[in-house]
Protein backbone atom coordinates (compact mmCIF):
# COMPACT_ATOMS: atom_id res chain seq x y z
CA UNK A 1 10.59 -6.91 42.17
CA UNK A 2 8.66 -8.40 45.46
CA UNK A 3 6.60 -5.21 45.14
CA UNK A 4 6.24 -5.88 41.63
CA UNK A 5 4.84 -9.59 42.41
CA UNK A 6 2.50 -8.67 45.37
CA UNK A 7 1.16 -6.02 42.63
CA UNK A 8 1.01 -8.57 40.01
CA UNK A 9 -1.06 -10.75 42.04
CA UNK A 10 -3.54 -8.46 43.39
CA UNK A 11 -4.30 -6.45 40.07
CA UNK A 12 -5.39 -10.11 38.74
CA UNK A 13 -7.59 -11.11 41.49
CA UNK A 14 -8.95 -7.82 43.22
CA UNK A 15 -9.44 -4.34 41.79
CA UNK A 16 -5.83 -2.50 42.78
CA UNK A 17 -5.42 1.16 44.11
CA UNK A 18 -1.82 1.73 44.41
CA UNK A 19 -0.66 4.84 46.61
CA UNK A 20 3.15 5.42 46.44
CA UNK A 21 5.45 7.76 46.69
CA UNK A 22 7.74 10.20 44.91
CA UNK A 23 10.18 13.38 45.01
CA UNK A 24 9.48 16.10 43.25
CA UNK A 25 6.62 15.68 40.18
CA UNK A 26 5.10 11.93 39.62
CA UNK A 27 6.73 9.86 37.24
CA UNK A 28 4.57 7.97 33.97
CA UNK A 29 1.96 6.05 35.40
CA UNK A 30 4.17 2.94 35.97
CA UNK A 31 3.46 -0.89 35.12
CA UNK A 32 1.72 -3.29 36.37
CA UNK A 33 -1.85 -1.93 35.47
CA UNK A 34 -3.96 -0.55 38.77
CA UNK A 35 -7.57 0.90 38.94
CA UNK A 36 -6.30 4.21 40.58
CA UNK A 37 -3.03 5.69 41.30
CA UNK A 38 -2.39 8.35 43.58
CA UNK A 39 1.42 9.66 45.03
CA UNK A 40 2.79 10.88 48.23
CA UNK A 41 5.18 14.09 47.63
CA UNK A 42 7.99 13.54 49.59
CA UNK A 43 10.76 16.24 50.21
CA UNK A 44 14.14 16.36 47.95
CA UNK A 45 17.06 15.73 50.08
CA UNK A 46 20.63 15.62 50.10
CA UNK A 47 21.91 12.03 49.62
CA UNK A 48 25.73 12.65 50.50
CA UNK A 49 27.72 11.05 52.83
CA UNK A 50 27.34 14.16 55.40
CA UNK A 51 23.96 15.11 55.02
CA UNK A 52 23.09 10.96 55.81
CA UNK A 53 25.33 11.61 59.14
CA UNK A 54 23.50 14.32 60.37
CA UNK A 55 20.07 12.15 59.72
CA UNK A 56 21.12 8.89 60.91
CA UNK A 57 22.59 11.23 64.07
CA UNK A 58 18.98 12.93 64.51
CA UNK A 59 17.07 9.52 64.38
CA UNK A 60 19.65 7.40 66.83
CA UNK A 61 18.87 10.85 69.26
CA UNK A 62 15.26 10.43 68.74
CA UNK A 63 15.52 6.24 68.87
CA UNK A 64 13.65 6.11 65.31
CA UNK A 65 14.38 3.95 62.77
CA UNK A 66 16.25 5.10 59.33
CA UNK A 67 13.34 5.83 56.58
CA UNK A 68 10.45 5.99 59.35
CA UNK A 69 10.60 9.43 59.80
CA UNK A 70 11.05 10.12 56.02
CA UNK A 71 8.08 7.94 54.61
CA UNK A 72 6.01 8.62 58.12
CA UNK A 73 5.86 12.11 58.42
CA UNK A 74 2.73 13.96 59.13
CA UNK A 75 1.88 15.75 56.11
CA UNK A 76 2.27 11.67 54.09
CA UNK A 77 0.04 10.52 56.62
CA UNK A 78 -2.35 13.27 55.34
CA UNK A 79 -1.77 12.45 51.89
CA UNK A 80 -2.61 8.84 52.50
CA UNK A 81 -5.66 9.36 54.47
CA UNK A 82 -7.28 12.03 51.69
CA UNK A 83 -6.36 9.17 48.90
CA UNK A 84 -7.95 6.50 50.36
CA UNK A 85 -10.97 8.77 52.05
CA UNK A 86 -14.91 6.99 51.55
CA UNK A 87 -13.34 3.96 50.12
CA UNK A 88 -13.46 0.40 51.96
CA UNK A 89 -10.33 -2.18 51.18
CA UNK A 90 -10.96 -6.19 51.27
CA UNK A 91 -7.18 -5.75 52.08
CA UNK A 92 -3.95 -3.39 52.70
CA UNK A 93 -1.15 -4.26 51.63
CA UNK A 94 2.07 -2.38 53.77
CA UNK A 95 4.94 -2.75 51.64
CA UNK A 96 8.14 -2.15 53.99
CA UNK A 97 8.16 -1.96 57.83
CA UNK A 98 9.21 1.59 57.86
CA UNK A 99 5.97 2.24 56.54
CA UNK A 100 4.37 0.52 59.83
CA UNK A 101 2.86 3.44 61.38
CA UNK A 102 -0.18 3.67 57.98
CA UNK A 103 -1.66 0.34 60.17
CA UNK A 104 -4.10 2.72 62.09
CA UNK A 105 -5.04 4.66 59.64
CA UNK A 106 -5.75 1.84 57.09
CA UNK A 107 -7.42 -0.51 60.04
CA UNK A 108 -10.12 1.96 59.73
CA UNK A 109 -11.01 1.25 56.34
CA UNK A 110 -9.59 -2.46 55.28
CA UNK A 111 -10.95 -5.54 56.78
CA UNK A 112 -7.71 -7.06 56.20
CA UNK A 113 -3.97 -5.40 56.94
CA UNK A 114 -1.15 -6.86 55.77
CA UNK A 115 2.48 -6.16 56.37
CA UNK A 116 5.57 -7.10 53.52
CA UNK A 117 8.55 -7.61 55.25
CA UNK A 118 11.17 -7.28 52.59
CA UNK A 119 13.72 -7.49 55.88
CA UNK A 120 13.86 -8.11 59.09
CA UNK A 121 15.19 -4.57 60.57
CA UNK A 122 16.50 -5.42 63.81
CA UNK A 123 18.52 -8.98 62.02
CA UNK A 124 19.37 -6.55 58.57
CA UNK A 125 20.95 -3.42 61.33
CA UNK A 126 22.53 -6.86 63.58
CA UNK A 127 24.36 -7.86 60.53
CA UNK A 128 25.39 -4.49 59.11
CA UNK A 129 26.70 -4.15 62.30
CA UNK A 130 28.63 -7.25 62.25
CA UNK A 131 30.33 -6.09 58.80
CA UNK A 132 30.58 -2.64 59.44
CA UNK A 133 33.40 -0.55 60.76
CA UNK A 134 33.24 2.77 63.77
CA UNK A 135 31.29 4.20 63.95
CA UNK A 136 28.88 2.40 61.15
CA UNK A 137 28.91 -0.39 63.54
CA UNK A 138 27.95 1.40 66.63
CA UNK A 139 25.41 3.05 64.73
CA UNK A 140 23.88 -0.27 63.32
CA UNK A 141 24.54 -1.88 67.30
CA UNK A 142 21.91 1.07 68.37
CA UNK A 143 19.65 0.58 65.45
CA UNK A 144 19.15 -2.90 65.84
CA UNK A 145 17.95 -2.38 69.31
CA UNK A 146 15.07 0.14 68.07
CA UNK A 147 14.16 -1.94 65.49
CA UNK A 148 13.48 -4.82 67.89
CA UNK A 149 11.52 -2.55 70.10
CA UNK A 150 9.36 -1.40 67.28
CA UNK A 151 9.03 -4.33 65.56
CA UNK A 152 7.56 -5.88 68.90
CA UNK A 153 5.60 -2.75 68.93
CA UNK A 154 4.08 -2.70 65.78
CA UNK A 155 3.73 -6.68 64.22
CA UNK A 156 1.25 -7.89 66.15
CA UNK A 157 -1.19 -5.29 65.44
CA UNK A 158 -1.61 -6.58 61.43
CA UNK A 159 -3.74 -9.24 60.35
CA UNK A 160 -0.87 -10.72 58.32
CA UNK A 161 2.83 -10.93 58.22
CA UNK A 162 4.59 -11.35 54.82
CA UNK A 163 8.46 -12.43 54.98
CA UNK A 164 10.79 -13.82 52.24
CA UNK A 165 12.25 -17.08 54.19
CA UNK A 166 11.44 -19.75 56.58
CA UNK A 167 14.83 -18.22 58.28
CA UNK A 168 12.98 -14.91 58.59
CA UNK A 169 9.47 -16.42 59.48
CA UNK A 170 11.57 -17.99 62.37
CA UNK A 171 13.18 -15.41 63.55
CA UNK A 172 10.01 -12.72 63.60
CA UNK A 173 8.33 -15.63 65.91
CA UNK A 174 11.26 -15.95 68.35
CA UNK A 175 11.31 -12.28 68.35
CA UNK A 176 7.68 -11.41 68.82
CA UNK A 177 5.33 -14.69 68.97
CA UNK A 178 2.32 -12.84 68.83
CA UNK A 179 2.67 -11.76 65.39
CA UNK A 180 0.87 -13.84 62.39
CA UNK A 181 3.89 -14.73 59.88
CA UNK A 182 3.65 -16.34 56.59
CA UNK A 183 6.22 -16.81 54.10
CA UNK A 184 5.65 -15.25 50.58
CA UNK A 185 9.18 -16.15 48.70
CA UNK A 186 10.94 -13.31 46.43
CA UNK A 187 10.62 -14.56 42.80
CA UNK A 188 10.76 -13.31 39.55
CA UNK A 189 8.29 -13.46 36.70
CA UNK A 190 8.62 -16.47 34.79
CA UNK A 191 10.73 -15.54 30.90
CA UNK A 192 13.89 -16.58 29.36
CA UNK A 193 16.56 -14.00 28.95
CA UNK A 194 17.58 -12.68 25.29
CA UNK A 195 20.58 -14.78 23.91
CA UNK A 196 23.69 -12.48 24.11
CA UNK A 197 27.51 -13.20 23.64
CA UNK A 198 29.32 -14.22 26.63
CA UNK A 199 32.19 -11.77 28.03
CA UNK A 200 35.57 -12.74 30.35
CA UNK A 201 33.90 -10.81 33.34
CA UNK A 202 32.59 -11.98 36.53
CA UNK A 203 29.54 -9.72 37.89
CA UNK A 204 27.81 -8.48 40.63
CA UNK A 205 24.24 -7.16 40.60
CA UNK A 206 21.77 -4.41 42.86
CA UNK A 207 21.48 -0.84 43.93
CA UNK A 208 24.89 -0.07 44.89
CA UNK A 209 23.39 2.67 47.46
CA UNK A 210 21.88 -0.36 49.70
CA UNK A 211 24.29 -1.06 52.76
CA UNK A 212 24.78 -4.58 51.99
CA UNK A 213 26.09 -4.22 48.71
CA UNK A 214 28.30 -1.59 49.32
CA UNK A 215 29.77 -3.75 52.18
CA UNK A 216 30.21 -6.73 49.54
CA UNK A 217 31.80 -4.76 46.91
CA UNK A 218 34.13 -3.07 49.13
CA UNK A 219 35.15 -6.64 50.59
CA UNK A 220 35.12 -8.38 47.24
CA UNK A 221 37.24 -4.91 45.72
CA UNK A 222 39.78 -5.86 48.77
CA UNK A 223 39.78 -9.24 49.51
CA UNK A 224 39.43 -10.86 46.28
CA UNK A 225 39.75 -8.91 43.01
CA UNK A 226 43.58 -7.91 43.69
CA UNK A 227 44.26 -11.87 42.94
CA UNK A 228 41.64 -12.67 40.81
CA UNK A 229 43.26 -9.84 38.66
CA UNK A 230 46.85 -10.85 38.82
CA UNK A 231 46.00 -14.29 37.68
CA UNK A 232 44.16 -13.33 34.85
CA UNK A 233 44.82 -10.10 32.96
CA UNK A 234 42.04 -10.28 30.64
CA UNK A 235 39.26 -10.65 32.85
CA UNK A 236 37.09 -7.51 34.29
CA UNK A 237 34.86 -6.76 36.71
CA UNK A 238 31.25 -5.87 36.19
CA UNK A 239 29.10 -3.72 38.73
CA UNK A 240 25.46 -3.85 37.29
CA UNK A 241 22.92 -1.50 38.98
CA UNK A 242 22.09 1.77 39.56
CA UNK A 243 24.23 4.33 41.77
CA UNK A 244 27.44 3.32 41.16
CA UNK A 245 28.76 6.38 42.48
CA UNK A 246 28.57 4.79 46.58
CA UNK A 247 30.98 2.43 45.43
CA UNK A 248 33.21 4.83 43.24
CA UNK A 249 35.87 5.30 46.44
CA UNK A 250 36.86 1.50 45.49
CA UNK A 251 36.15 1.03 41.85
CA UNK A 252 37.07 4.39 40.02
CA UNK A 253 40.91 3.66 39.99
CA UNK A 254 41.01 0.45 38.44
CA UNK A 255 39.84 0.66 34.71
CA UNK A 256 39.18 -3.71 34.61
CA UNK A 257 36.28 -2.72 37.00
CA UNK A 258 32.95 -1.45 34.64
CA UNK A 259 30.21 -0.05 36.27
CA UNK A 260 26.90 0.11 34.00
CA UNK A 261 24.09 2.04 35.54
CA UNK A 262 20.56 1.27 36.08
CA UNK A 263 19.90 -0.90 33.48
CA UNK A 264 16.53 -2.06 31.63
CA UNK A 265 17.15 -5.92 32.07
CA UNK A 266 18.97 -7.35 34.39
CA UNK A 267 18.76 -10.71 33.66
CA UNK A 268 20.35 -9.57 29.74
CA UNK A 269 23.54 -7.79 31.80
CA UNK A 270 23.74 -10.78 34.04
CA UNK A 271 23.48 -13.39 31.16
CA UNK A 272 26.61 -11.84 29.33
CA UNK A 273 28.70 -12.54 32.53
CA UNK A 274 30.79 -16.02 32.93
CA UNK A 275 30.55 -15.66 36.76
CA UNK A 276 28.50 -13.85 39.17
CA UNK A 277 29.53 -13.14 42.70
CA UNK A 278 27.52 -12.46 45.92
CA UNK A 279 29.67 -11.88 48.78
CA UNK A 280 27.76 -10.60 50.77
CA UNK A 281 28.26 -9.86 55.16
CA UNK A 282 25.00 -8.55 56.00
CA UNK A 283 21.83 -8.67 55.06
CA UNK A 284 17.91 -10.04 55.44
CA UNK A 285 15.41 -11.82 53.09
CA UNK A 286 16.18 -13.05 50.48
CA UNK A 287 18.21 -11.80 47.49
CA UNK A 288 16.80 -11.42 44.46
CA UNK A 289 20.48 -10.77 42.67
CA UNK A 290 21.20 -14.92 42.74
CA UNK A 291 17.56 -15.42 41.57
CA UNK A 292 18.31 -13.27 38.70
CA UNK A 293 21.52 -14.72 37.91
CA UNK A 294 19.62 -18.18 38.12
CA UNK A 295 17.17 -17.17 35.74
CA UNK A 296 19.84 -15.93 33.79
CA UNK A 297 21.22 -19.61 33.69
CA UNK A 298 24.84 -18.28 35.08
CA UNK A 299 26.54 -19.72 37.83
CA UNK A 300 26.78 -18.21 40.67
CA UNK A 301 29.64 -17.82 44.01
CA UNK A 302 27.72 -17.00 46.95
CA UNK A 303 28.78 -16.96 50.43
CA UNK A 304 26.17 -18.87 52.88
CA UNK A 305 24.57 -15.71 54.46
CA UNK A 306 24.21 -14.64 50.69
CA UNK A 307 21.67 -17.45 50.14
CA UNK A 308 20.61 -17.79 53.05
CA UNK A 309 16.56 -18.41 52.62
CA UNK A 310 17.08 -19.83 49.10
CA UNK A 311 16.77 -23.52 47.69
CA UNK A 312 20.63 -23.10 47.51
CA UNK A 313 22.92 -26.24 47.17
CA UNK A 314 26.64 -26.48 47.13
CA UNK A 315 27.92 -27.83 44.36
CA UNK A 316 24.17 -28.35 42.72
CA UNK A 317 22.91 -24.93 42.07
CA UNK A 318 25.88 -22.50 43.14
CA UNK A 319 28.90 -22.58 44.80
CA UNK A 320 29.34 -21.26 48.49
CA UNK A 321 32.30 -19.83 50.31
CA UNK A 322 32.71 -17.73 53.18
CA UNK A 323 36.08 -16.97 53.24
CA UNK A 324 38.24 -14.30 50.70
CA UNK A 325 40.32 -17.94 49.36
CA UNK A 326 37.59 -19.26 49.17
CA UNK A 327 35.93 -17.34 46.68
CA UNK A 328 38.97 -17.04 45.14
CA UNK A 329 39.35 -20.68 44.29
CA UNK A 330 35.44 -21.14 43.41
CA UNK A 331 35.52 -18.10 41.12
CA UNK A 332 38.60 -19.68 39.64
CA UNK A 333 37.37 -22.88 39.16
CA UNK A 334 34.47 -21.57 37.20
CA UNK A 335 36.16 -19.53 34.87
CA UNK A 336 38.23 -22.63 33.61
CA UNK A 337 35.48 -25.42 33.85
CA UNK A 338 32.29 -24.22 31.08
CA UNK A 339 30.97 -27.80 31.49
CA UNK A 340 30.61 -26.57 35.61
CA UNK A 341 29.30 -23.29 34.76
CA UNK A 342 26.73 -24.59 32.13
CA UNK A 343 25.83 -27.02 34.80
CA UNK A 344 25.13 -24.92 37.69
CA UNK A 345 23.57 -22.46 35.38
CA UNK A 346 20.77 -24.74 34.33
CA UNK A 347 19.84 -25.82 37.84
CA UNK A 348 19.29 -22.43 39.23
CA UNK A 349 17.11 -21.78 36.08
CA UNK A 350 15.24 -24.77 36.90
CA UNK A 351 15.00 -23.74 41.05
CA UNK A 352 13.47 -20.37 39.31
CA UNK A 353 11.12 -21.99 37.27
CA UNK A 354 9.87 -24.54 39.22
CA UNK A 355 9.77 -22.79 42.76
CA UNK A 356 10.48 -19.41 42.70
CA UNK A 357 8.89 -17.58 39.85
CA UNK A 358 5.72 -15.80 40.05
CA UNK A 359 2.94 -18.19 39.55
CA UNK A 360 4.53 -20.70 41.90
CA UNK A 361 4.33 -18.44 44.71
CA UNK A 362 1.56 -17.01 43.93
CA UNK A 363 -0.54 -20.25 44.82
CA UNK A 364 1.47 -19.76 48.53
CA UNK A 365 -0.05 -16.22 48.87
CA UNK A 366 -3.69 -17.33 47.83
CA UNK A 367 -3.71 -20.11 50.91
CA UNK A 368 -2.05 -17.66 53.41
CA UNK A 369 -5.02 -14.88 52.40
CA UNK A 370 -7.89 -17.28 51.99
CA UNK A 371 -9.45 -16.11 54.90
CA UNK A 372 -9.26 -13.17 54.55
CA UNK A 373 -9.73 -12.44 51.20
CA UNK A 374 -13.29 -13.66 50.17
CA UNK A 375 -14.95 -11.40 47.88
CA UNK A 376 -13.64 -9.68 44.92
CA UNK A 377 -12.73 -5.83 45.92
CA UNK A 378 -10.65 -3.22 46.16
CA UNK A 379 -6.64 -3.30 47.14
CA UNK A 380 -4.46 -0.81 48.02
CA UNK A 381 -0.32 -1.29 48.30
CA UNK A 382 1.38 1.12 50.56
């Protein structure tokens, strides 16, 4: 969705060559409209649990960061560097700090380079490590430390920073103040969700591969649920997002848990739930799972490292609570008060449309880039 925005944004100003990448053959040319399109093979590889050992092993041995040394690897570089050959750039747009290492090769031929920060690496691996068990946390302990190294390494080399939070904008300048940071918020495209029927379910939302989520469901499947279930045999337990199967260890035996898939709207899946729940222990940016539930008008049980970065307001816009009674009681308290629900509901639609959808922070982005971007030209993200 952030990539989706910066996209957005550029394709209606500037004229947009995307370069991305995919496994195996290319998919459909995908939306929003660009100029040109070209893709970056990357390898297949094994995603299980084993095969993800042995690489996070190999990269903690050879102090890289996860993803670097996937999306970095010569032959990419090659594939970049042929796609964008005998073509100048206004501006590059970086999406993702693994990526970092393209800065050379597109300093060459942009007068601008940009980088998106969709996390902060060495705070997301600090905080994984926080929530995390052995050796996960040891593992996240070590990354962290790399990631600071090569985020001091590598930020102050771009022309532009791009981070989701005045939390993260803060922290990349205590960490490295010779970096250029502004902060573009995550938002969503401004639309009203479809009317749908309401269902006794609470829900939680995102790619259920990402670290942070599987650490949430697995506390929320432990901590919370058990009671939540006893006290109220009717209600169920909705997991929307694609691969379900990382979370299948603590979901499979219980039949009031649903899992749906990737799904084609989000904010649809999200508006049929009475509750949604982000209890979340790790984690950077900004999440874009309480933003959709916002613009889905549904209320939403957070705890505070879950919002963190947002406009979020106890009792106003959400609920927070960091601890498992906590969001026991808050989910409770929803379930049995609509008049709350409806309430809390319509202010994080109106957060969503009146700070955080796309032409909002769009008008951010133009004054951060002013300088640099004078002329209409060419773009190219990634």
């Amino acid at each position: 969705m952030r990539t989706a925005s910066l996209c957005a944004f550029l394709a209606s100003r500037y004229r947009l060559h995307v370069v991305t990448f995919a496994v195996g053959d290319p998919p459909p040319t995908p939306a929003p409209a660009a100029d040109r399109w070209d893709w970056v093979r990357l390898p297949v590889h094994r995603r299980d649990l084993a095969a993800r050992s042995i690489r996070n092993a190999s990269r903690l041995a050879r102090g890289v960061l996860p993803l670097s040394d996937r999306f970095s690897q010569p032959d990419s570089l090659s594939q970049v560097a042929r796609a964008i050959a005998g073509r100048r750039y206004e501006v590059a747009v970086v999406e993702h700090f693994w990526c970092a290492s393209y800065h050379d090769l597109l300093a060459g031929q942009a007068a601008c380079v940009v980088m998106d920060m969709h996390n902060i690496e060495s705070a997301l691996h600090a905080r994984c490590a926080s929530s995390d068990r052995f050796p996960g946390r040891w593992a996240h302990r070590l990354f962290a430390r790399v990631a600071v190294r090569a985020e001091r390494e590598w930020l102050p080399r771009f022309d532009l920073v791009l981070v989701a939070s005045d939390a993260d904008r803060d922290r990349l300048r205590s960490l490295e103040p010779g970096a250029r940071v502004a902060v573009y918020p995550n938002a969503l495209p401004r639309r009203l969700p479809d009317p749908v029927e309401e269902d006794h379910c609470v829900a939680f939302s995102g790619n259920l591969e990402y670290h942070p989520n599987v650490a949430a469901v697995r506390y929320f499947a432990r901590e919370v649920w058990p009671a939540l279930r006893q006290q109220d045999p009717r209600l169920r337990w909705r997991l929307i997002g694609k691969n379900e199967w990382a979370v299948r260890r603590w979901t499979a035996a219980d039949p009031r848990i649903e899992t749906t898939g990737a799904v084609d709207d989000p904010l649809r899946e999200l508006a049929r739930a009475r509750v949604v729940v982000a209890p979340l222990l790790a984690g950077s940016g900004t999440r874009i799972k309480i933003l959709e539930a916002w613009a889905a008008g549904r209320a939403v049980v957070s705890t505070h490292l879950g919002a963190e970065g947002l406009p979020a307001r106890d009792g106003e816009n959400l609920l927070l609570a960091d601890t498992p009674a906590g969001i026991l009681e808050a989910v409770t308290r929803l379930l049995g008060d609509r008049d709350l629900r409806r309430r809390l509901g319509e202010a994080g639609r109106a957060v969503v449309d009146q700070q955080l959808c796309w032409p909002v922070v769009w008008q951010g982005l133009e004054r951060s880039l002013a300088v640099e971007l004078r002329k209409p030209s060419d773009a190219i993200l990634r």
